[in-house]
Protein backbone atom coordinates (compact mmCIF):
# COMPACT_ATOMS: atom_id res chain seq x y z
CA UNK A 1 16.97 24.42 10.97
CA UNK A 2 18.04 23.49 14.41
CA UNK A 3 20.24 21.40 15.60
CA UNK A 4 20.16 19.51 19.14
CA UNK A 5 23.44 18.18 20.90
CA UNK A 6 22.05 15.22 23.33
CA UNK A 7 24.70 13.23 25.36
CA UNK A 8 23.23 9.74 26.19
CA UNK A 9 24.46 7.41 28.73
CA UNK A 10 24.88 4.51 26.34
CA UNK A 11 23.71 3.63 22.65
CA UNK A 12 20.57 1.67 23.41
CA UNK A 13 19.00 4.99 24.74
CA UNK A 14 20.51 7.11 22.46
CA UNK A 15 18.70 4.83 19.38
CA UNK A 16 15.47 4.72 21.69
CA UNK A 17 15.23 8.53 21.84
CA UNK A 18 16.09 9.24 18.46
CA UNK A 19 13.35 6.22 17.26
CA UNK A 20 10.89 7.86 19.27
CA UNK A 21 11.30 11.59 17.84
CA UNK A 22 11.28 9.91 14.44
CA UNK A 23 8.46 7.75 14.89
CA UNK A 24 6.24 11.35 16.39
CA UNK A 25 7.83 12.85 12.75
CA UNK A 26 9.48 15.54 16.10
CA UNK A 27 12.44 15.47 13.96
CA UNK A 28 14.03 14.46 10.58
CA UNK A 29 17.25 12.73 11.40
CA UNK A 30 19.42 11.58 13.91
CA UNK A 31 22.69 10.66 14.21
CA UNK A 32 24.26 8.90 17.13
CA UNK A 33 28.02 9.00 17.96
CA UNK A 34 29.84 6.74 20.04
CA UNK A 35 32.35 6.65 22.64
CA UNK A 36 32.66 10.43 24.23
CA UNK A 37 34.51 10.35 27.65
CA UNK A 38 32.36 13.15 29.68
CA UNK A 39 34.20 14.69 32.90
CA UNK A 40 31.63 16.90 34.57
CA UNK A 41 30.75 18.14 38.31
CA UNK A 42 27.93 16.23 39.78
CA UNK A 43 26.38 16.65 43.46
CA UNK A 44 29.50 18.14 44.36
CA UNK A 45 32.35 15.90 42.73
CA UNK A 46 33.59 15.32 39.41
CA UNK A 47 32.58 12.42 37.74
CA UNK A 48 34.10 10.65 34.27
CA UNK A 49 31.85 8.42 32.28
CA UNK A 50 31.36 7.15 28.78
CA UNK A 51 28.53 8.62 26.28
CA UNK A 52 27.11 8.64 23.45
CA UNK A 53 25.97 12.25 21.62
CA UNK A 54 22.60 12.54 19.79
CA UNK A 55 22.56 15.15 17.18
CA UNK A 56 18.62 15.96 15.90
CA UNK A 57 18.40 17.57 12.99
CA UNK A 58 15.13 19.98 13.23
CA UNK A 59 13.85 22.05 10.67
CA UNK A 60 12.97 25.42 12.95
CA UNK A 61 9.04 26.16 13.17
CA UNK A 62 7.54 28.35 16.32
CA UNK A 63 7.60 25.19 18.64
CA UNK A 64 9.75 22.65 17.32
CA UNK A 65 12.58 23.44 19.95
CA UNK A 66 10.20 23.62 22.90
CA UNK A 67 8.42 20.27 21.57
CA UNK A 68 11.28 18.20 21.06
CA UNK A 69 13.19 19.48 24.19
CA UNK A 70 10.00 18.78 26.21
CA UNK A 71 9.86 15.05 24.99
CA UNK A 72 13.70 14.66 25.70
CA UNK A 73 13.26 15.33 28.79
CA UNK A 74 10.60 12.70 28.86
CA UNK A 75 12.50 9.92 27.47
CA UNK A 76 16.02 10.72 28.49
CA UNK A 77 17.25 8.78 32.22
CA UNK A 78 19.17 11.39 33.58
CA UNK A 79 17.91 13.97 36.13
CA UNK A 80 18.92 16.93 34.52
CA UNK A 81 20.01 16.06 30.62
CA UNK A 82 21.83 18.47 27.94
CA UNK A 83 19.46 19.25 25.70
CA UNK A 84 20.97 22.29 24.10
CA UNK A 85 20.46 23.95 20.70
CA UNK A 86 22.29 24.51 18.10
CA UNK A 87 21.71 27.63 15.11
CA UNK A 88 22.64 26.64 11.83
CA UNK A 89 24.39 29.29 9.64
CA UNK A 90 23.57 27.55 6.13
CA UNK A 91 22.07 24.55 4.70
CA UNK A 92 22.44 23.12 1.24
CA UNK A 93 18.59 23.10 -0.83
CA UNK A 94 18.58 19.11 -1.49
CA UNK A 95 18.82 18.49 2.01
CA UNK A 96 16.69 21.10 3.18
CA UNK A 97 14.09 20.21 0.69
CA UNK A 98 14.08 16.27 1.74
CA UNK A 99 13.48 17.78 5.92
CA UNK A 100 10.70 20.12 4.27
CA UNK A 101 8.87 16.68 2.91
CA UNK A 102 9.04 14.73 5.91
């Protein structure tokens, strides 16, 4: 399984995103978590704005990370989005069963 860490400039893209990747069966589940406060360097100065974080939940084939980071990019506003990967350790059977079925 792989998890993605996506920060989204607001909800409404955040949901978009995560409807899309559900709707192309890309992932299994999303969940969307409001109100970060991002400080980061951009074009030379830092900057401070207010995000929301998309977490994908992925079960791992050969392509499934380059597919869904490849359609990120596609949907996501930003010029140059995190879209970075997570391993995951462990995962309990029920729940990797009910990705397997999707």
């Amino acid at each position: 399984m792989i998890l993605f860490y996506i920060p989204c400039p607001d909800k409404a893209c955040a949901a978009q995103i995560a409807k899309t990747l559900l709707e192309e069966k890309l992932v299994g589940c999303a969940n969307i978590i409001p109100g970060m406060d991002s400080m980061y360097w951009w074009e030379g100065k830092i900057e401070t704005s207010s995000e929301h974080i998309l977490i994908l939940k992925v079960l791992k084939t050969s392509d499934a990370q380059d597919l869904v980071t490849k359609r990120v990019k596609e949907l996501h506003p930003y010029d140059a989005p995190c879209i970075m990967t997570l391993p995951v350790l462990g995962i309990n059977p029920e729940f990797k069963k009910w990705l397997e079925e999707i």
